[in-house]
C-alpha atoms as a PDB file:
ATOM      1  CA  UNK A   1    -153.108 -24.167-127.436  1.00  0.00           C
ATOM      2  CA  UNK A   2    -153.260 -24.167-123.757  1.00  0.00           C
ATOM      3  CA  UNK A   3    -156.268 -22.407-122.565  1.00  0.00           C
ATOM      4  CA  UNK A   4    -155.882 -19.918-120.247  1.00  0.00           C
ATOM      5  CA  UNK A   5    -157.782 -18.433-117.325  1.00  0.00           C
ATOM      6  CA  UNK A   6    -161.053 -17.071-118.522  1.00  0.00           C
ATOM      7  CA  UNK A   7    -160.701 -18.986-121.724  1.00  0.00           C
ATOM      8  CA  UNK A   8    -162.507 -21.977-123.560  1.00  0.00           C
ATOM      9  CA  UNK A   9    -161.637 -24.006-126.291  1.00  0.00           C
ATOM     10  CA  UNK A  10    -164.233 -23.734-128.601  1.00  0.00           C
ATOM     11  CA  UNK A  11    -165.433 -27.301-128.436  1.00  0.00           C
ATOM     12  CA  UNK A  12    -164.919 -27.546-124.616  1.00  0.00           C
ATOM     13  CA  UNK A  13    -168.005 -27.079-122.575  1.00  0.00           C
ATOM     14  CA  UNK A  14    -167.511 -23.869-120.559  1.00  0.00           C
ATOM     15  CA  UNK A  15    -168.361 -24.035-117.145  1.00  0.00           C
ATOM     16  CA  UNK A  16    -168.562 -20.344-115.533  1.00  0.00           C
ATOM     17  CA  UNK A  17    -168.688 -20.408-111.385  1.00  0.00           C
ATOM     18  CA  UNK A  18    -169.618 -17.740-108.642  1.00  0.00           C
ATOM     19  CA  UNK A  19    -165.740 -15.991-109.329  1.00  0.00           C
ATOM     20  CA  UNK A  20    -168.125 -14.782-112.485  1.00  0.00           C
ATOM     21  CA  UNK A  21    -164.879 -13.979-114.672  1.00  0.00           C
ATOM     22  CA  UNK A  22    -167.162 -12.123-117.190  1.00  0.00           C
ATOM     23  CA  UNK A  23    -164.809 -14.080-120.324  1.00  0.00           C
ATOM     24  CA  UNK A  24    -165.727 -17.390-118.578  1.00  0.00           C
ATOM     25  CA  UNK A  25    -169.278 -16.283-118.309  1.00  0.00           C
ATOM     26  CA  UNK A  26    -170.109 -14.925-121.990  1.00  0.00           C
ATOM     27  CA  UNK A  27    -167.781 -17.628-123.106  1.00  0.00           C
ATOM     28  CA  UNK A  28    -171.033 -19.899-121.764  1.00  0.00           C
ATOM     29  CA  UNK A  29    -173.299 -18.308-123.056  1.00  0.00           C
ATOM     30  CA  UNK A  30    -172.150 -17.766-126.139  1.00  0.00           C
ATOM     31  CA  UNK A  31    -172.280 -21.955-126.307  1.00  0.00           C
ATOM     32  CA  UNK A  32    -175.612 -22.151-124.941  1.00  0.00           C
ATOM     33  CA  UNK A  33    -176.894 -19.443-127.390  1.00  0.00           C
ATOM     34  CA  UNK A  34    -178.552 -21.720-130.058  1.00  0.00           C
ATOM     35  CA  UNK A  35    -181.090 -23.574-127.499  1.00  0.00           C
ATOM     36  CA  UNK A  36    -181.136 -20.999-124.662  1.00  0.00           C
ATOM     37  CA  UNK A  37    -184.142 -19.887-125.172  1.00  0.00           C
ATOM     38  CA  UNK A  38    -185.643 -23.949-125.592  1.00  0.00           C
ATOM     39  CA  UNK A  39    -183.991 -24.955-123.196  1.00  0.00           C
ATOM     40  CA  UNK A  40    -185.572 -22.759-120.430  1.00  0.00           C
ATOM     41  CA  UNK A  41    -188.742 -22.759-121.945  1.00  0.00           C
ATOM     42  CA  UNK A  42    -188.357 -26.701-121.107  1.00  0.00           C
ATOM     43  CA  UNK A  43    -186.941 -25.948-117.447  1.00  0.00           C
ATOM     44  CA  UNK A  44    -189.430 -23.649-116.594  1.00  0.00           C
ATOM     45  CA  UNK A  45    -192.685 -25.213-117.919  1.00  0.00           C
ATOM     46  CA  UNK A  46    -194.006 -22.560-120.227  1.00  0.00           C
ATOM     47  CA  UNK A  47    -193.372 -19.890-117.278  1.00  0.00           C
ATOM     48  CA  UNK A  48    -190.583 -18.090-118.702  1.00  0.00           C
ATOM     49  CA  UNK A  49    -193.078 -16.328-121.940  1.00  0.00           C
ATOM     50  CA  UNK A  50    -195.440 -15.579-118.535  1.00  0.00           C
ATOM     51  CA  UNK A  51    -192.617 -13.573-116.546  1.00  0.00           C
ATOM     52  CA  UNK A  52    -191.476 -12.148-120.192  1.00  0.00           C
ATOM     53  CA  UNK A  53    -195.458 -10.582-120.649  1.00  0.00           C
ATOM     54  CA  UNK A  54    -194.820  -9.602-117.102  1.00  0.00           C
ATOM     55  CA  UNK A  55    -191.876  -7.597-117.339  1.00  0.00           C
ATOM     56  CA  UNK A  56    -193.107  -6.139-120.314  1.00  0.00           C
ATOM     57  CA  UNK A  57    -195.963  -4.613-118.800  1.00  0.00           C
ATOM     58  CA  UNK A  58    -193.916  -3.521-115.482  1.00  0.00           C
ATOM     59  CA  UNK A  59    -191.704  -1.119-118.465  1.00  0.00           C
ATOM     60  CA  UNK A  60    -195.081   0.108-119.552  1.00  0.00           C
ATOM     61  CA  UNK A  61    -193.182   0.778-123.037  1.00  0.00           C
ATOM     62  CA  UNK A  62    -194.594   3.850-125.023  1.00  0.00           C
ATOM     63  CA  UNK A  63    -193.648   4.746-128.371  1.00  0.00           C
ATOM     64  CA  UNK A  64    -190.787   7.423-129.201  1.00  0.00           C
ATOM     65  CA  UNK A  65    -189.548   6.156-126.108  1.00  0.00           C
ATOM     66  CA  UNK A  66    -185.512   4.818-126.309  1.00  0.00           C
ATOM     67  CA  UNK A  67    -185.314   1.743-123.702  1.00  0.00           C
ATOM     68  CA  UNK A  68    -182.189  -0.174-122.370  1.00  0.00           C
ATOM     69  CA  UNK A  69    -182.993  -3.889-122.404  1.00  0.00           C
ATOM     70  CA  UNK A  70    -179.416  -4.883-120.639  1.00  0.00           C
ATOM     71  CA  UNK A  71    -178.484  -8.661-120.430  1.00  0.00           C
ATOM     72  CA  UNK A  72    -181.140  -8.916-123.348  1.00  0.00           C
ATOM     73  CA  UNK A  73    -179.487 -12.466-124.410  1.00  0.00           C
ATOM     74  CA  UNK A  74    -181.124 -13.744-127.319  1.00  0.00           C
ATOM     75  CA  UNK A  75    -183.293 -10.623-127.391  1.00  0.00           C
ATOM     76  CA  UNK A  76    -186.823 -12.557-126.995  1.00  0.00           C
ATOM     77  CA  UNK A  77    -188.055  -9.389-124.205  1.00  0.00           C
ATOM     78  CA  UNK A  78    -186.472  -7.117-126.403  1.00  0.00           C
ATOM     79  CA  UNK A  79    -188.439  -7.893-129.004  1.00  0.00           C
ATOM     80  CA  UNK A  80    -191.716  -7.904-126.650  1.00  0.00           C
ATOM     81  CA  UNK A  81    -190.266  -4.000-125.495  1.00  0.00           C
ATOM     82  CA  UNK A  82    -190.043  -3.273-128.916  1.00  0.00           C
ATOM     83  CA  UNK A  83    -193.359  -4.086-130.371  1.00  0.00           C
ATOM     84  CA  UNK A  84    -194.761  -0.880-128.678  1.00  0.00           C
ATOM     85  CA  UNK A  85    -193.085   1.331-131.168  1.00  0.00           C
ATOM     86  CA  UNK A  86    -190.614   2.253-128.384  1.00  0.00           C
ATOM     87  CA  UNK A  87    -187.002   2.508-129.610  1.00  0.00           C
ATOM     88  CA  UNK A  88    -185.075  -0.878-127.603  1.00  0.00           C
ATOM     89  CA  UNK A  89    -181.239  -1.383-127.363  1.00  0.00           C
ATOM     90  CA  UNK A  90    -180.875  -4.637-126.616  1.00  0.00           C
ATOM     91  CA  UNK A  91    -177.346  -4.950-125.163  1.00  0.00           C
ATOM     92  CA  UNK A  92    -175.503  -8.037-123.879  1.00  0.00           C
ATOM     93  CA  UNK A  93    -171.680  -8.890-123.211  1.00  0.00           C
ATOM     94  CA  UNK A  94    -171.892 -12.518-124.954  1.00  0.00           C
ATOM     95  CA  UNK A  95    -171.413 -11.884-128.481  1.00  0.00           C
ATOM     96  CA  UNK A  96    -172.910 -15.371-129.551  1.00  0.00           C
ATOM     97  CA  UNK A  97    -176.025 -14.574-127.745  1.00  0.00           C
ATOM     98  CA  UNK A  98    -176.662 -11.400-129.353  1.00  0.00           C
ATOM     99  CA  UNK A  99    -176.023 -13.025-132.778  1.00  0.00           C
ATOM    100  CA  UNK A 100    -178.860 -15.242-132.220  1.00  0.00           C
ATOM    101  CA  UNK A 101    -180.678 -12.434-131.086  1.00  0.00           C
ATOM    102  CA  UNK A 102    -179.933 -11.080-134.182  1.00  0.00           C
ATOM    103  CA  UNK A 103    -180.362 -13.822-135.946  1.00  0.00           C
ATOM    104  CA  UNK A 104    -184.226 -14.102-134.847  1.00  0.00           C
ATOM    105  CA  UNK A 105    -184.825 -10.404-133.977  1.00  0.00           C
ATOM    106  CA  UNK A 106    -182.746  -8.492-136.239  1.00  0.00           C
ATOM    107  CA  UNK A 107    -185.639  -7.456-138.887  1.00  0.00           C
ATOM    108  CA  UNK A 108    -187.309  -5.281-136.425  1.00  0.00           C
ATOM    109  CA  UNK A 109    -186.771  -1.575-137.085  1.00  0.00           C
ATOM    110  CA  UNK A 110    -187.025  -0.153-133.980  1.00  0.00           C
ATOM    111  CA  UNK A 111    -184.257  -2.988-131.701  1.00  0.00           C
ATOM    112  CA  UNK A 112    -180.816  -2.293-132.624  1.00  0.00           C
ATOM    113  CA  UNK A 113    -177.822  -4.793-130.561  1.00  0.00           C
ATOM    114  CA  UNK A 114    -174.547  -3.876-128.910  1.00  0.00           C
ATOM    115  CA  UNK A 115    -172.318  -5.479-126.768  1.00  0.00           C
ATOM    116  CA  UNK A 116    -171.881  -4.058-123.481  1.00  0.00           C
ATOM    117  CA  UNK A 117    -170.249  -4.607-120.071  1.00  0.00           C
ATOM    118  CA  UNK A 118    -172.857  -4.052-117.426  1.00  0.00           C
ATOM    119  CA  UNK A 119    -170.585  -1.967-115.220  1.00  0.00           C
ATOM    120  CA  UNK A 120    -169.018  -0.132-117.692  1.00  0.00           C
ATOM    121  CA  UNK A 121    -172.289   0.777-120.180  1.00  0.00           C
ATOM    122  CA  UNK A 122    -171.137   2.214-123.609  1.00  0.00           C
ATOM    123  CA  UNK A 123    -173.754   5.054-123.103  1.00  0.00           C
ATOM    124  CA  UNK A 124    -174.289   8.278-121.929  1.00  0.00           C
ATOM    125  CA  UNK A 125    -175.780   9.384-118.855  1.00  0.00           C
ATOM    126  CA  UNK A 126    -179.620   9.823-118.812  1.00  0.00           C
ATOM    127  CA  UNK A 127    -179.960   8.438-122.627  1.00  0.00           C
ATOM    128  CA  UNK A 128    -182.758   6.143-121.547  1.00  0.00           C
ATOM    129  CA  UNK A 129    -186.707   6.828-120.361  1.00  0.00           C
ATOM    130  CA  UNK A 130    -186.669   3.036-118.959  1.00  0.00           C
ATOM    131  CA  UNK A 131    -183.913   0.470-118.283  1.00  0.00           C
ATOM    132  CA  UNK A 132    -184.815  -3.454-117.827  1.00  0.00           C
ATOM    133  CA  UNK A 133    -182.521  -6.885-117.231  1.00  0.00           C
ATOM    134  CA  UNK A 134    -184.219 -10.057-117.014  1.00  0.00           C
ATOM    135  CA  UNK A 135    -182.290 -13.035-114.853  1.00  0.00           C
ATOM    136  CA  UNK A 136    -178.738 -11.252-115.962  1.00  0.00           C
ATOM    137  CA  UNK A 137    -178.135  -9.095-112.855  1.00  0.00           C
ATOM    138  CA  UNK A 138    -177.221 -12.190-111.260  1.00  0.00           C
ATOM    139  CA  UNK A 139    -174.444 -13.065-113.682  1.00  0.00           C
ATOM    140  CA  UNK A 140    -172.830  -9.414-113.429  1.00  0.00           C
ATOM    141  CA  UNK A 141    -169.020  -9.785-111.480  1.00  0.00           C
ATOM    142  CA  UNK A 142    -170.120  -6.388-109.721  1.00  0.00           C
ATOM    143  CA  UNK A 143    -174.067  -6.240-110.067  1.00  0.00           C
ATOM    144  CA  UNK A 144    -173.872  -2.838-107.236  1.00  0.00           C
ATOM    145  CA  UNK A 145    -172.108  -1.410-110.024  1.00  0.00           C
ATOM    146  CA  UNK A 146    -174.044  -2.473-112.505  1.00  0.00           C
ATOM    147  CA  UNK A 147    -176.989  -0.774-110.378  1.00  0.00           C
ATOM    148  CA  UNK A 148    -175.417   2.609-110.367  1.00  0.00           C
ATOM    149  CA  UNK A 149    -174.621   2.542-114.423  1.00  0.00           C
ATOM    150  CA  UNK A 150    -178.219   1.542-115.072  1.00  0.00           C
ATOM    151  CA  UNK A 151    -178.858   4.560-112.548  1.00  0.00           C
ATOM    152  CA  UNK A 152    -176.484   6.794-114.593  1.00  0.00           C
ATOM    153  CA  UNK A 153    -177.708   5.857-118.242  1.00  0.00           C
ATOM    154  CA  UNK A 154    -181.646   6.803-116.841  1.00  0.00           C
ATOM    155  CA  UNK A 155    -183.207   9.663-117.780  1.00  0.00           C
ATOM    156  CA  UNK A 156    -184.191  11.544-114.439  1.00  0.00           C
ATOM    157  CA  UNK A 157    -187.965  10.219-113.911  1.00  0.00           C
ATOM    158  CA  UNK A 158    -187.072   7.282-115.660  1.00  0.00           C
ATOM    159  CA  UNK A 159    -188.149   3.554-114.824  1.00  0.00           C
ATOM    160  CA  UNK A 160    -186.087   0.496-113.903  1.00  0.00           C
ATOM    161  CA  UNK A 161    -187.469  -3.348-114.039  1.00  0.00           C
ATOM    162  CA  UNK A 162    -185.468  -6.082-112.961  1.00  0.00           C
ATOM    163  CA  UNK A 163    -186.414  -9.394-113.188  1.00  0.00           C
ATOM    164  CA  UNK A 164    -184.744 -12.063-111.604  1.00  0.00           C
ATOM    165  CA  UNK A 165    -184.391 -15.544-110.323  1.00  0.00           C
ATOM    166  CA  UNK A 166    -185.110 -15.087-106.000  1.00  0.00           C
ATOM    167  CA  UNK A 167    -186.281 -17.053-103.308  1.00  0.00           C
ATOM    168  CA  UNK A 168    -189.710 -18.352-102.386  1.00  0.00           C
ATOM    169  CA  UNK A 169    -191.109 -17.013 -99.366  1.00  0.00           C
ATOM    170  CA  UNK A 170    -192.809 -20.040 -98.564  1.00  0.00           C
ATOM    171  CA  UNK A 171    -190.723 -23.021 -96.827  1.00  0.00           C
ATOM    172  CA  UNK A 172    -192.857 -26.061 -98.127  1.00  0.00           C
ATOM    173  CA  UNK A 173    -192.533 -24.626-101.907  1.00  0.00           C
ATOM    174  CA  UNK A 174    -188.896 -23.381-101.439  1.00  0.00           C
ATOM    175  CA  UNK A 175    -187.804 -27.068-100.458  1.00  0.00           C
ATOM    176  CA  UNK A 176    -189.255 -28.391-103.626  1.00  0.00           C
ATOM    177  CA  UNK A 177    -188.208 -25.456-105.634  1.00  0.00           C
ATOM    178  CA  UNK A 178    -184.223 -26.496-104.455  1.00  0.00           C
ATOM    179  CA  UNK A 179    -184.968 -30.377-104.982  1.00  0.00           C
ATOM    180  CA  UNK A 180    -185.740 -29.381-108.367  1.00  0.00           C
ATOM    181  CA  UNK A 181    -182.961 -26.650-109.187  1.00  0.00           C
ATOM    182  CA  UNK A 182    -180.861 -29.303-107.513  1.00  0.00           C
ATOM    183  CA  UNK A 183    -181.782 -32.763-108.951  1.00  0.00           C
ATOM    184  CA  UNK A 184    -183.437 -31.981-111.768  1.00  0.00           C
ATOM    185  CA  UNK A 185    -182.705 -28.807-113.808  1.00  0.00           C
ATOM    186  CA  UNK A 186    -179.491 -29.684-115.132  1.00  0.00           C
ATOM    187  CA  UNK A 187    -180.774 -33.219-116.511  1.00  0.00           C
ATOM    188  CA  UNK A 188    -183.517 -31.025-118.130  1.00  0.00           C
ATOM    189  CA  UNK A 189    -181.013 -29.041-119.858  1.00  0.00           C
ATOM    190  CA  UNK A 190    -178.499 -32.104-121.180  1.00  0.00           C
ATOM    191  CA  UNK A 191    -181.758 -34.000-122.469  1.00  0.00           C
ATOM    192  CA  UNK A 192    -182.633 -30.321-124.090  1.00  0.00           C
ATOM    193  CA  UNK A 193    -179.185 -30.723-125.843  1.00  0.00           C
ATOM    194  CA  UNK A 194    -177.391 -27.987-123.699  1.00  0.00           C
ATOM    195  CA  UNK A 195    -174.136 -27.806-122.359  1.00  0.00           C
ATOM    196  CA  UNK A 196    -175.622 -28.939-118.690  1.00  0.00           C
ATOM    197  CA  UNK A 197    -172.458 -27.413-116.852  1.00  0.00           C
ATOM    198  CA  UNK A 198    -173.987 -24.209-117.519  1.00  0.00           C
ATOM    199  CA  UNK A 199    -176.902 -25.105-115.883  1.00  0.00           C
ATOM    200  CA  UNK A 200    -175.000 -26.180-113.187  1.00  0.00           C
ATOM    201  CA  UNK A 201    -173.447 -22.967-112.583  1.00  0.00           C
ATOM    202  CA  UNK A 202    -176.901 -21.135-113.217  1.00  0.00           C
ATOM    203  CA  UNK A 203    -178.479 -23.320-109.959  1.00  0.00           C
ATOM    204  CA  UNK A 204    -175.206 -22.111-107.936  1.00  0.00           C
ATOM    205  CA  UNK A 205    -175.793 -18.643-108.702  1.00  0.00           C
ATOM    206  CA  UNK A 206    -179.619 -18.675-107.698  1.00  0.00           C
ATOM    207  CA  UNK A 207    -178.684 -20.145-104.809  1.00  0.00           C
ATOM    208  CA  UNK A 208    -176.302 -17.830-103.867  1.00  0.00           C
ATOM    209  CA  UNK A 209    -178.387 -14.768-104.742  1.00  0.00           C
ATOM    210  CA  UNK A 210    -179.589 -12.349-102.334  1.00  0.00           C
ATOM    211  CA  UNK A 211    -183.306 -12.459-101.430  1.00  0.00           C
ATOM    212  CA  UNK A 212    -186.136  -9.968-102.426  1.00  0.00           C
ATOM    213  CA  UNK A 213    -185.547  -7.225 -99.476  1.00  0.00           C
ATOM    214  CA  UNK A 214    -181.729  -7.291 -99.903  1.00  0.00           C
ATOM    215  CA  UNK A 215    -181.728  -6.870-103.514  1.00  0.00           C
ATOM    216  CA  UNK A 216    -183.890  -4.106-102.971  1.00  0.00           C
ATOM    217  CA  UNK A 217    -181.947  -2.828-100.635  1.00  0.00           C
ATOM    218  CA  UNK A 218    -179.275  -2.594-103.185  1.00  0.00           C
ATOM    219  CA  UNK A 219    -181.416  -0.784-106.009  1.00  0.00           C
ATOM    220  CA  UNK A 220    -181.855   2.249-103.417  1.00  0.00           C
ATOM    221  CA  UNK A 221    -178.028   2.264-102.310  1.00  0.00           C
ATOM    222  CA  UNK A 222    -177.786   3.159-106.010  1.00  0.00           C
ATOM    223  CA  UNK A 223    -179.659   6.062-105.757  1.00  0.00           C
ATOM    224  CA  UNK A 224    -183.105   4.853-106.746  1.00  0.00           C
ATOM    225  CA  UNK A 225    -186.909   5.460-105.335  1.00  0.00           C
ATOM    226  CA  UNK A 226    -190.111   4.235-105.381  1.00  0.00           C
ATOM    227  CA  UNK A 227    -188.809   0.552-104.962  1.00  0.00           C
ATOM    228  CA  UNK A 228    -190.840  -1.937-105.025  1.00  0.00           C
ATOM    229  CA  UNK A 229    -191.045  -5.396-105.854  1.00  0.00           C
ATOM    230  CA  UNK A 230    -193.990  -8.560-106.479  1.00  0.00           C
ATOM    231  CA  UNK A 231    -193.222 -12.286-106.633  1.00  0.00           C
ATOM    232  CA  UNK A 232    -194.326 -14.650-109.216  1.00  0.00           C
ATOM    233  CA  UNK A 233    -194.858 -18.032-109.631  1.00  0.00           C
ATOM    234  CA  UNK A 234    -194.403 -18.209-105.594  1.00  0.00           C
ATOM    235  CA  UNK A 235    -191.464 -16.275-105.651  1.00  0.00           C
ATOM    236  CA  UNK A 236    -189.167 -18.228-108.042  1.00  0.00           C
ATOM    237  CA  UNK A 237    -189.189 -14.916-110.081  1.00  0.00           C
ATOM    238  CA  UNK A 238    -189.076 -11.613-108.178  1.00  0.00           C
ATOM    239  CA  UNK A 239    -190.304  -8.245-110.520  1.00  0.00           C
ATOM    240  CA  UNK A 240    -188.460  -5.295-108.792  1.00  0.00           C
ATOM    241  CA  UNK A 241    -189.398  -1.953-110.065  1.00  0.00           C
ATOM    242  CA  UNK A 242    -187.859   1.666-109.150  1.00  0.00           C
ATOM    243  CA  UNK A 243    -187.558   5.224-110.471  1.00  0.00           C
ATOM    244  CA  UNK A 244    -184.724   7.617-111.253  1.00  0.00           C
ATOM    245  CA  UNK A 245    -185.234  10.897-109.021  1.00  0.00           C
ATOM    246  CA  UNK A 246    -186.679  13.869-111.342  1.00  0.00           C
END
């Protein structure tokens, strides 16, 4: 069978692009799935378990609390949200990735998984005290929408984190940082066994990202406050953080 548009053989290697056709892009993930989390453990040196503790503690989890960890993947900060005793959804629109989430994760009592559309959430408004997504905004075909569901899911007074891939403020370290997102990255990822097409399409989309200010420009057009954001690791990483209005 032919494929057609926004479809994959199952042993081709999917190759999503900046169109972001979301069957394209869970259809990639849901091929990277078994070494994601290996694979950018590899790419980023360790880092990536240093942002997770960091977005962690930007949630401030607390128990009886029910969280939205959106984008959650293969559920690794889901599982971090969830060893507070806070109740964590961990929802994701590639099926394959929450499998291995579930596959890893699924004994904890307190993280349940569904598969979700970021701008069309299968929840109801203000269900959530906190909503997170860590480096999935960016993959979202209409992340201003996805904005103003997270918005509509919160609980009024509630927290958002996002965590995502951004752009070093520093020239010297941001030429590097492209060399190596460039050169290197996707030869990281094919010697880590992953499809390295993915990782292709994951440099294009940091590249094409908005920076720190305009992405928080973005979080308040939704109809958050209190917005605020830190770098990390020189800005590779930016940890954005904003409250629902009471």
């Amino acid at each position: 069978m032919t494929p057609t548009l926004g479809q994959v053989t199952p042993n081709e290697p999917n190759r999503a692009d900046l169109g972001k056709d979301p069957a394209r892009v869970s259809g990639m993930f849901d091929q990277v799935a078994a070494g994601y989390d290996r694979t950018n453990t590899a790419m980023t040196f360790g880092n990536d378990a240093i942002w997770r503790a960091a977005t962690t503690r930007a949630v401030a989890p607390k128990p009886g609390e029910r969280i939205l960890d959106l984008g959650a993947g293969t559920a690794s900060s889901s599982a971090s949200l969830a060893r507070s005793g806070a109740q964590v959804v961990a929802a994701d629109f590639s099926p394959g990735m929450l499998a291995e989430g579930q596959r890893r994760h699924g004994s904890i009592r307190n993280l349940s998984f569904v598969e979700a559309d970021a701008t069309d959430l299968p929840f109801g408004d203000a269900e959530f005290d906190a909503v997170t997504m860590s480096y999935a905004l960016r993959n979202v075909s209409d992340p201003k929408q996805g904005l103003r569901e997270l918005f509509r899911v919160t609980k009024p007074g509630g927290r958002l984190v996002i965590n995502e891939f951004s752009t070093p403020p520093g020239a010297l370290f941001r030429g590097v940082y492209r060399f190596y997102n460039d050169r290197v990255l996707p030869r990281v990822a094919r010697v880590a066994g992953t499809n390295g097409d993915a990782y292709d399409y994951l440099n294009e989309s940091i590249r094409a990202w908005p920076d720190q200010k305009k992405l928080s420009a973005w979080i308040r057009e939704a109809g958050w406050t209190d917005v605020a954001y830190r770098n990390l690791t020189f800005g590779i990483v930016a940890l954005h953080r904003a409250r629902k209005p009471e």
